[in-house]
PDB file of N, CA and C in Angstrom:
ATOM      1  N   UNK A   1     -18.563  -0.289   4.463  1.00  0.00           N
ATOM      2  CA  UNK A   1     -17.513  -1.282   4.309  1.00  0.00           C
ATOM      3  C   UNK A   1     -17.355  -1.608   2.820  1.00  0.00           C
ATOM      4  N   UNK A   2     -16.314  -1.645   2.475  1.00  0.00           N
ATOM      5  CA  UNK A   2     -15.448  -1.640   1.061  1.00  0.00           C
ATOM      6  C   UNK A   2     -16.111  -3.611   0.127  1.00  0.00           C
ATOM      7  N   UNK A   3     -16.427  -4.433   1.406  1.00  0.00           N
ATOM      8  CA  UNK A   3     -16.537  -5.855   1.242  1.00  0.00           C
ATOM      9  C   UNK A   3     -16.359  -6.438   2.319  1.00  0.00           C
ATOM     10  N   UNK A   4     -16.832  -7.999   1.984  1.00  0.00           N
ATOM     11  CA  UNK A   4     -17.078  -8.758   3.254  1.00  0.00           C
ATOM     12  C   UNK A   4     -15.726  -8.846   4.290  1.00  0.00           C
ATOM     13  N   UNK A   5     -14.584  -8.559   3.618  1.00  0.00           N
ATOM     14  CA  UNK A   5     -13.327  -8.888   4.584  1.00  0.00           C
ATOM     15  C   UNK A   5     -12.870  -7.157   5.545  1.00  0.00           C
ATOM     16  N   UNK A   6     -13.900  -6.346   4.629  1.00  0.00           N
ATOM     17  CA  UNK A   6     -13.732  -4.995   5.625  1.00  0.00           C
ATOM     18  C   UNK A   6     -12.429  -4.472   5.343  1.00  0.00           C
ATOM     19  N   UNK A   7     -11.763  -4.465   4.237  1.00  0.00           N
ATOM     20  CA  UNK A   7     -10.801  -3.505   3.681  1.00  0.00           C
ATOM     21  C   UNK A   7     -10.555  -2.181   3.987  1.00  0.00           C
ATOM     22  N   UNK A   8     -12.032  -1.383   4.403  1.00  0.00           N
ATOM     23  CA  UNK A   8     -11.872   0.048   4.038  1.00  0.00           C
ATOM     24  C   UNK A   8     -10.914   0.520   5.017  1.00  0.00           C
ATOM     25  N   UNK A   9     -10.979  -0.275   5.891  1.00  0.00           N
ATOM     26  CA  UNK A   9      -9.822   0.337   7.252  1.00  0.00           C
ATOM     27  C   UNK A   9      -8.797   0.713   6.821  1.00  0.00           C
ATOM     28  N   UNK A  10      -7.940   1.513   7.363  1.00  0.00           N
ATOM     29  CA  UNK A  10      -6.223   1.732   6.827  1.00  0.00           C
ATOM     30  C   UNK A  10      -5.507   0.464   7.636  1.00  0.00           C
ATOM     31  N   UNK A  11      -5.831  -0.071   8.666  1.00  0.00           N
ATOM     32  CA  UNK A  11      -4.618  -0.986   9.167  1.00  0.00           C
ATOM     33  C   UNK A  11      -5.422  -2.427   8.697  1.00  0.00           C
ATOM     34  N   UNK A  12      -4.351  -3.224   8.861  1.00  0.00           N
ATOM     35  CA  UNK A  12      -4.891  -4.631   8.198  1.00  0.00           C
ATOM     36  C   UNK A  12      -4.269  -5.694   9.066  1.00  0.00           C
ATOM     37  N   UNK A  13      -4.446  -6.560   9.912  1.00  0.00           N
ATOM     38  CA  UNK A  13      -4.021  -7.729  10.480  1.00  0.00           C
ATOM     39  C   UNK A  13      -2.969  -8.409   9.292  1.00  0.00           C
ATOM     40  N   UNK A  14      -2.359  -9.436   9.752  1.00  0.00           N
ATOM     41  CA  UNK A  14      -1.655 -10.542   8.649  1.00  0.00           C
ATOM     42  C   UNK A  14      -2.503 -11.227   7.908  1.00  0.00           C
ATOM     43  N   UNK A  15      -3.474 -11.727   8.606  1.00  0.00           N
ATOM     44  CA  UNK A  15      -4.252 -12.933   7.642  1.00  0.00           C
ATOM     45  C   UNK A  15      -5.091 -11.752   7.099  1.00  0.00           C
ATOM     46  N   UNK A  16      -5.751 -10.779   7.452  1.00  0.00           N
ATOM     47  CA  UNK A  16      -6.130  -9.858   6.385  1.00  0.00           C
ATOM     48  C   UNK A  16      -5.708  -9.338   5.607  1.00  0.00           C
ATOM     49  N   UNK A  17      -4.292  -9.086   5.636  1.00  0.00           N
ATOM     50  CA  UNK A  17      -3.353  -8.742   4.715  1.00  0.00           C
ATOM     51  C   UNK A  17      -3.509  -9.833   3.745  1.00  0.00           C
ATOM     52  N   UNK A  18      -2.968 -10.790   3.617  1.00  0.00           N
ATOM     53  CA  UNK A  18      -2.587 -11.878   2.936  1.00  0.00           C
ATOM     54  C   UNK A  18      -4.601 -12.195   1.850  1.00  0.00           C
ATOM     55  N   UNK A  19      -5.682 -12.332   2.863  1.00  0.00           N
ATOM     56  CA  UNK A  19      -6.295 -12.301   1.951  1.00  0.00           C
ATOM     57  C   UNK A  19      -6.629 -11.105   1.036  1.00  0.00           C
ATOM     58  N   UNK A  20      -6.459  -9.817   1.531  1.00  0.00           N
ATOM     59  CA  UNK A  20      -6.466  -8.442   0.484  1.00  0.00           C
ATOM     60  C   UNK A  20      -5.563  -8.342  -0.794  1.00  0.00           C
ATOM     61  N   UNK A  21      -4.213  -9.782  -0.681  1.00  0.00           N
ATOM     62  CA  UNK A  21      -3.556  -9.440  -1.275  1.00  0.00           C
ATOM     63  C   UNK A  21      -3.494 -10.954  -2.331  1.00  0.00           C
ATOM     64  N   UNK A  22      -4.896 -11.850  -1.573  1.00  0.00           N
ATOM     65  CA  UNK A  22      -5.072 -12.454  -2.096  1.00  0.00           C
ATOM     66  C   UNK A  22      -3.452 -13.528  -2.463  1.00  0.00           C
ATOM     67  N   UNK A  23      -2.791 -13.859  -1.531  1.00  0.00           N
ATOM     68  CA  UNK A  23      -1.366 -14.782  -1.285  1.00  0.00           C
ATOM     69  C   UNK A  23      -1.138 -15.616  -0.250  1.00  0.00           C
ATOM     70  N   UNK A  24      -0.860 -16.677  -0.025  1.00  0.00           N
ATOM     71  CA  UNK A  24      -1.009 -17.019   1.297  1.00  0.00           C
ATOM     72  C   UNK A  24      -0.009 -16.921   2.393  1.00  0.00           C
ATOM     73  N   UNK A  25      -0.135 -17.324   3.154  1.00  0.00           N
ATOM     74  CA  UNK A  25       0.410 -16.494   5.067  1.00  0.00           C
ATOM     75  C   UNK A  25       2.395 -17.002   4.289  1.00  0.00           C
ATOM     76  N   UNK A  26       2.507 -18.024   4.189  1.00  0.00           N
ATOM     77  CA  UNK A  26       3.682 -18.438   3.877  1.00  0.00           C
ATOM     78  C   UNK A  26       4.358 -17.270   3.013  1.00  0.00           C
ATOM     79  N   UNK A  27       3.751 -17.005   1.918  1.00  0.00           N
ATOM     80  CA  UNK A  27       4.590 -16.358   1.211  1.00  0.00           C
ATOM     81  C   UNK A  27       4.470 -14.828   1.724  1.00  0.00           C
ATOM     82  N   UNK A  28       3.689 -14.282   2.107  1.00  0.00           N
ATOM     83  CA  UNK A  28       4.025 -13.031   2.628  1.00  0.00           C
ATOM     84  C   UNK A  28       4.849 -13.079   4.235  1.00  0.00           C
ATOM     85  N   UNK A  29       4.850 -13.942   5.185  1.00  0.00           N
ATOM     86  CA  UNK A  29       5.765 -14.076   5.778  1.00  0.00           C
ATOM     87  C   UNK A  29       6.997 -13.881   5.098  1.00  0.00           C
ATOM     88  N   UNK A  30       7.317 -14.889   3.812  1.00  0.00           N
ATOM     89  CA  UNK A  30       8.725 -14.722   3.778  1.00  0.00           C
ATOM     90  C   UNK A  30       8.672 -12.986   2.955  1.00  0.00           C
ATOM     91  N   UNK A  31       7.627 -12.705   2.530  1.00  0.00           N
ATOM     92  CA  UNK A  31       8.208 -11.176   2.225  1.00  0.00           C
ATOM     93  C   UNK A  31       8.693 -10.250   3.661  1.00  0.00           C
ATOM     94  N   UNK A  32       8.025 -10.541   4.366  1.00  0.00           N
ATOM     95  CA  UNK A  32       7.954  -9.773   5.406  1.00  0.00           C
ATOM     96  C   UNK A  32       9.320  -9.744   6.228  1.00  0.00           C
ATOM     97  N   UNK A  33       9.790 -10.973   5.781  1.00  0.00           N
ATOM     98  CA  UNK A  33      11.109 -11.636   6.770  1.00  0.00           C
ATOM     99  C   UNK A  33      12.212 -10.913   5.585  1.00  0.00           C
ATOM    100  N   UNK A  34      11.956 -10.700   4.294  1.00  0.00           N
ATOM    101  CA  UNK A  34      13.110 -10.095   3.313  1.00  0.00           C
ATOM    102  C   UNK A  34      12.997  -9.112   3.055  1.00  0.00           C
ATOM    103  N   UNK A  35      11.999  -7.970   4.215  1.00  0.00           N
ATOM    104  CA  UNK A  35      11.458  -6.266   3.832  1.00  0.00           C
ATOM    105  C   UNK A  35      11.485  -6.308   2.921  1.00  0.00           C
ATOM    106  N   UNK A  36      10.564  -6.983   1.859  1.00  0.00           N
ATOM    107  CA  UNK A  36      10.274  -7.006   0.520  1.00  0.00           C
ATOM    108  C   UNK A  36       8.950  -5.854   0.710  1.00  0.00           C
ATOM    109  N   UNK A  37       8.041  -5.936   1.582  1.00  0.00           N
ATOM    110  CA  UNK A  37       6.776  -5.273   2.304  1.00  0.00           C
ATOM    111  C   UNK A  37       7.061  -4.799   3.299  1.00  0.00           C
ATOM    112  N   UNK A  38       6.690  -3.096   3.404  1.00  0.00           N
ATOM    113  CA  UNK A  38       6.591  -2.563   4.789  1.00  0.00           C
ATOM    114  C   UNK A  38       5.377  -3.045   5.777  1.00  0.00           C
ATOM    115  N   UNK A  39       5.594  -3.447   7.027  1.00  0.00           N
ATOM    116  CA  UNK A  39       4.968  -3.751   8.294  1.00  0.00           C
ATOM    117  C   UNK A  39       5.266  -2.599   9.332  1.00  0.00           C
ATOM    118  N   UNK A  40       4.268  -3.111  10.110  1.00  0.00           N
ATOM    119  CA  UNK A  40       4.380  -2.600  12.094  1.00  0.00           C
ATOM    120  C   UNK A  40       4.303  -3.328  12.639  1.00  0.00           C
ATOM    121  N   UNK A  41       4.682  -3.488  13.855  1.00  0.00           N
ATOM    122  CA  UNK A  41       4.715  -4.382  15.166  1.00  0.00           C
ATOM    123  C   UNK A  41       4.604  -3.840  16.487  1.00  0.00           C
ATOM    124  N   UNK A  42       3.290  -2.881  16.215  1.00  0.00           N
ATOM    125  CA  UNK A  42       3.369  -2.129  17.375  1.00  0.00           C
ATOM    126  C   UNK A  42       3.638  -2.513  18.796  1.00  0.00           C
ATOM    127  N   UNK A  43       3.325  -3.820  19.373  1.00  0.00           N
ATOM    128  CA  UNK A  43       3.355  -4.687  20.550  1.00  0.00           C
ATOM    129  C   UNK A  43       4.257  -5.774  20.404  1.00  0.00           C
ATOM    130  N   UNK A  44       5.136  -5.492  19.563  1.00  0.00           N
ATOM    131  CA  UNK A  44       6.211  -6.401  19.077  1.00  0.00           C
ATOM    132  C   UNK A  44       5.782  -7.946  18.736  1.00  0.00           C
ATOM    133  N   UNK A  45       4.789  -8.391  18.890  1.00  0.00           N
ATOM    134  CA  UNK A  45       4.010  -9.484  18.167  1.00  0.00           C
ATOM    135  C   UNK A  45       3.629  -9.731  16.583  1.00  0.00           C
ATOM    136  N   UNK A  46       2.490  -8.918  17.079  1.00  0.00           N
ATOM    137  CA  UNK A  46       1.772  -8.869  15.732  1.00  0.00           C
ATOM    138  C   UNK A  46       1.763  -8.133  15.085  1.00  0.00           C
ATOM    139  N   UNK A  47       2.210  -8.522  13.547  1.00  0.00           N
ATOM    140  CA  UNK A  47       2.197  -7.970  12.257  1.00  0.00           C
ATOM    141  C   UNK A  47       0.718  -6.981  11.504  1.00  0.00           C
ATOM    142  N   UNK A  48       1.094  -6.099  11.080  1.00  0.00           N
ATOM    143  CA  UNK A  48       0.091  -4.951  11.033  1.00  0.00           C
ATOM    144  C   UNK A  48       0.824  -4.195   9.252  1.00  0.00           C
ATOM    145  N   UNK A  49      -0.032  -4.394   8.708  1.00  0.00           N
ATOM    146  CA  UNK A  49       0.195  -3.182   7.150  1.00  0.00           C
ATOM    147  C   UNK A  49      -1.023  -2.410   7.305  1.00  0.00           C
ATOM    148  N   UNK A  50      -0.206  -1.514   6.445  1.00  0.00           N
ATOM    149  CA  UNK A  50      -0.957  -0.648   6.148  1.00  0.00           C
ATOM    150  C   UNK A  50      -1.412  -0.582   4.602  1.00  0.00           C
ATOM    151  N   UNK A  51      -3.522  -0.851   4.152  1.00  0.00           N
ATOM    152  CA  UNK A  51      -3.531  -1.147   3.144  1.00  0.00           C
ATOM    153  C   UNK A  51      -2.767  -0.313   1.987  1.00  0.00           C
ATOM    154  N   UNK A  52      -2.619   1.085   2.114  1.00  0.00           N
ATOM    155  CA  UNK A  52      -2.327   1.650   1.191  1.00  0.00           C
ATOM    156  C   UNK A  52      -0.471   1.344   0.598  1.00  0.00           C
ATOM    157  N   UNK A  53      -0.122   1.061   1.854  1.00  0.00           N
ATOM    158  CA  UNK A  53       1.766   0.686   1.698  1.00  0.00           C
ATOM    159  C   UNK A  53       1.380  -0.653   0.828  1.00  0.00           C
ATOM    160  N   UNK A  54       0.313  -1.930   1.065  1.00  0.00           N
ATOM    161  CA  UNK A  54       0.418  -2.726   0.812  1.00  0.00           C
ATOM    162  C   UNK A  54      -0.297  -2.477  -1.065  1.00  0.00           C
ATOM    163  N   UNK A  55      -1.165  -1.896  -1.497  1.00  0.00           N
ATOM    164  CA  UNK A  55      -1.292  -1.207  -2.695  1.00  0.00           C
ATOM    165  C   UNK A  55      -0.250  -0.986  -3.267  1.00  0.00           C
ATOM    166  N   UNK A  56       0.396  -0.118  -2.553  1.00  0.00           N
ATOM    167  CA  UNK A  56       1.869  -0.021  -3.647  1.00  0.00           C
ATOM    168  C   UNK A  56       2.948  -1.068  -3.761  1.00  0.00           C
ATOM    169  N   UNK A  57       2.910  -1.739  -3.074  1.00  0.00           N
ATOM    170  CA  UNK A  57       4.221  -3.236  -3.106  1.00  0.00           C
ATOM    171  C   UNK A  57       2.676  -3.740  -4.072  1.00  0.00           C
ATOM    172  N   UNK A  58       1.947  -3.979  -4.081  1.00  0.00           N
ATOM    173  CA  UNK A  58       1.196  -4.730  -5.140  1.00  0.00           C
ATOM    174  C   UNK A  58       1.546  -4.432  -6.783  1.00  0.00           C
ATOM    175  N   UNK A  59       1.459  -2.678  -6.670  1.00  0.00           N
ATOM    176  CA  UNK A  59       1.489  -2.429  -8.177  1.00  0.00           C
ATOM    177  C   UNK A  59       2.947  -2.134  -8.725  1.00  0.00           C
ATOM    178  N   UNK A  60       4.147  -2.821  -7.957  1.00  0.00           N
ATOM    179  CA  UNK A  60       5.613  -2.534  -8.387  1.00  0.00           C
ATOM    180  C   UNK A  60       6.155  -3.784  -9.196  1.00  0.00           C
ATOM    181  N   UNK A  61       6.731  -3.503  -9.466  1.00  0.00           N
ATOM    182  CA  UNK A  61       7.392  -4.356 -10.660  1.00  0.00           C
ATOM    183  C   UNK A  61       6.513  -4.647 -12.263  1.00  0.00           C
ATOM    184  N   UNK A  62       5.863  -3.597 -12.668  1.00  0.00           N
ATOM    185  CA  UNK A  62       4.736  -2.914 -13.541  1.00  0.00           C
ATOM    186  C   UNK A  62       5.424  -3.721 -15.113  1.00  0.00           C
ATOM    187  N   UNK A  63       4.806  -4.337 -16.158  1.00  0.00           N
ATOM    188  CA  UNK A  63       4.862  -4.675 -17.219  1.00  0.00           C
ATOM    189  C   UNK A  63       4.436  -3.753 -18.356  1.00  0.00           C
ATOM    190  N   UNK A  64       5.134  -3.268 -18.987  1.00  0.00           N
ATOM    191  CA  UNK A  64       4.082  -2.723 -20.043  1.00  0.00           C
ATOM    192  C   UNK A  64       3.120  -3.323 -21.101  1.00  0.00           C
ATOM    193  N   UNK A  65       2.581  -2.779 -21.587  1.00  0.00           N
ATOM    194  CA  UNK A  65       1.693  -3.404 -22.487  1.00  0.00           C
ATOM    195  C   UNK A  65       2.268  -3.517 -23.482  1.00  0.00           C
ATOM    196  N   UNK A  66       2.148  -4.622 -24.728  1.00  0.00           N
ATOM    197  CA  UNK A  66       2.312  -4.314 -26.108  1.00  0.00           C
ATOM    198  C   UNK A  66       2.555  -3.002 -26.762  1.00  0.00           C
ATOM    199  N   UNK A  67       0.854  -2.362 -26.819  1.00  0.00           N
ATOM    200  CA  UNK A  67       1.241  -0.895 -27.591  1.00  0.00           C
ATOM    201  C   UNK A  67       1.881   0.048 -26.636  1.00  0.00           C
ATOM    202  N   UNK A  68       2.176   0.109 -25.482  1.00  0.00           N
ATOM    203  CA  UNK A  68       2.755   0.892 -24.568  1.00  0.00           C
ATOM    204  C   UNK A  68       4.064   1.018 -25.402  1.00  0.00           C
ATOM    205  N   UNK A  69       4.901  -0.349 -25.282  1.00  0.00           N
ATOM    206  CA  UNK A  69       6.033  -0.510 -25.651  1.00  0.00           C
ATOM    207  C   UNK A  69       6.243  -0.191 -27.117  1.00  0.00           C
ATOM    208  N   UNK A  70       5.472  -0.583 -28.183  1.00  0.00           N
ATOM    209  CA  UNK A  70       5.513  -0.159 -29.511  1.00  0.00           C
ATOM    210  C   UNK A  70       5.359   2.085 -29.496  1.00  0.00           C
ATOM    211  N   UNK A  71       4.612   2.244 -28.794  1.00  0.00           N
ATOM    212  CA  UNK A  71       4.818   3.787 -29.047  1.00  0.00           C
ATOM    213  C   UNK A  71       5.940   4.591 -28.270  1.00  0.00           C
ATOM    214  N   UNK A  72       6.690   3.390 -27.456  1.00  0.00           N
ATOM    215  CA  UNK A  72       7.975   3.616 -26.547  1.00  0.00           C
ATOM    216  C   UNK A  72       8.972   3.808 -27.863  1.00  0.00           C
ATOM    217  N   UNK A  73       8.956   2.690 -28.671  1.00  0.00           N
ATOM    218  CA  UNK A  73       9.618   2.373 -29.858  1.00  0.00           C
ATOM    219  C   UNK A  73       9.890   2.661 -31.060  1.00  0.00           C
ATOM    220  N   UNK A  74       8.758   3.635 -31.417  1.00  0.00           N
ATOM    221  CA  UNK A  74       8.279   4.500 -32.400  1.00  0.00           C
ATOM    222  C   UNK A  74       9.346   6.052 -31.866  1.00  0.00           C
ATOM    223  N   UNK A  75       8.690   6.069 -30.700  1.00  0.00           N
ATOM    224  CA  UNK A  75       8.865   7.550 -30.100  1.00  0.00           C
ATOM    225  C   UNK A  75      10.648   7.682 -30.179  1.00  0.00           C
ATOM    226  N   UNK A  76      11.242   6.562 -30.042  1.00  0.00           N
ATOM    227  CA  UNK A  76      12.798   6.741 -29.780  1.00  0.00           C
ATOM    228  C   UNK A  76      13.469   6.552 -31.227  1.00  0.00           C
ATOM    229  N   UNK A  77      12.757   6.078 -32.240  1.00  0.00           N
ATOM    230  CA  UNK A  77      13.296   5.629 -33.241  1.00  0.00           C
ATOM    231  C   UNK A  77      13.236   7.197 -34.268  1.00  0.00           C
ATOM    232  N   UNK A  78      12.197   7.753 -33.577  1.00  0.00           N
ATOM    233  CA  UNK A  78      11.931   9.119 -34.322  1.00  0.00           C
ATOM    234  C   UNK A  78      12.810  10.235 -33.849  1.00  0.00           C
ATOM    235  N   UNK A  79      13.871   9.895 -32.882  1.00  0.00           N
ATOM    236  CA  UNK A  79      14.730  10.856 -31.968  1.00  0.00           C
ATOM    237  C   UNK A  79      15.739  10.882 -32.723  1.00  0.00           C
TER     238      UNK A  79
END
C-alpha cells in the first residue's frame, strides 16, 4: 500500500478522491457537476475516479517557472 488512505488502487471512492486530492467533498462535487473531472457511476449512485484520470486534472493548468520562461524568451528573441 502506497499510504495510510491506500491510494495504490486504480479506482478511488469520492471521499477518497477528495482526500488524494487533498480538496474538500464541496468543491470537487462542483467539479464533478461542471465535467471539470472525469468520473464513473457504475450503479448510477456512486461516484468513482480513476486515480490516474484524477493525476492528470491535478497537473493541468501548469505554470512555468521563472527560468523556464526566461529561456522561452531568450530562445524567441534569438529567432
Amino acid at each position: 500500500m502506497d499510504n495510510k488512505f491506500g491510494f495504490q488502487k486504480p479506482m478511488l471512492t469520492f471521499k477518497e478522491a477528495c482526500e488524494y486530492c487533498s480538496i474538500p467533498e464541496s468543491s470537487l462535487y462542483k467539479h464533478t457537476m461542471n465535467k471539470n473531472v472525469a468520473y464513473y457511476k457504475p450503479f448510477g449512485k456512486k461516484i468513482y475516479f480513476k486515480r490516474e484520470e484524477l493525476d492528470e486534472w491535478l497537473m493541468t493548468n501548469r505554470f512555468s517557472t521563472r527560468e523556464e520562461l526566461e529561456r522561452k524568451s531568450t530562445k524567441m528573441s534569438m529567432a
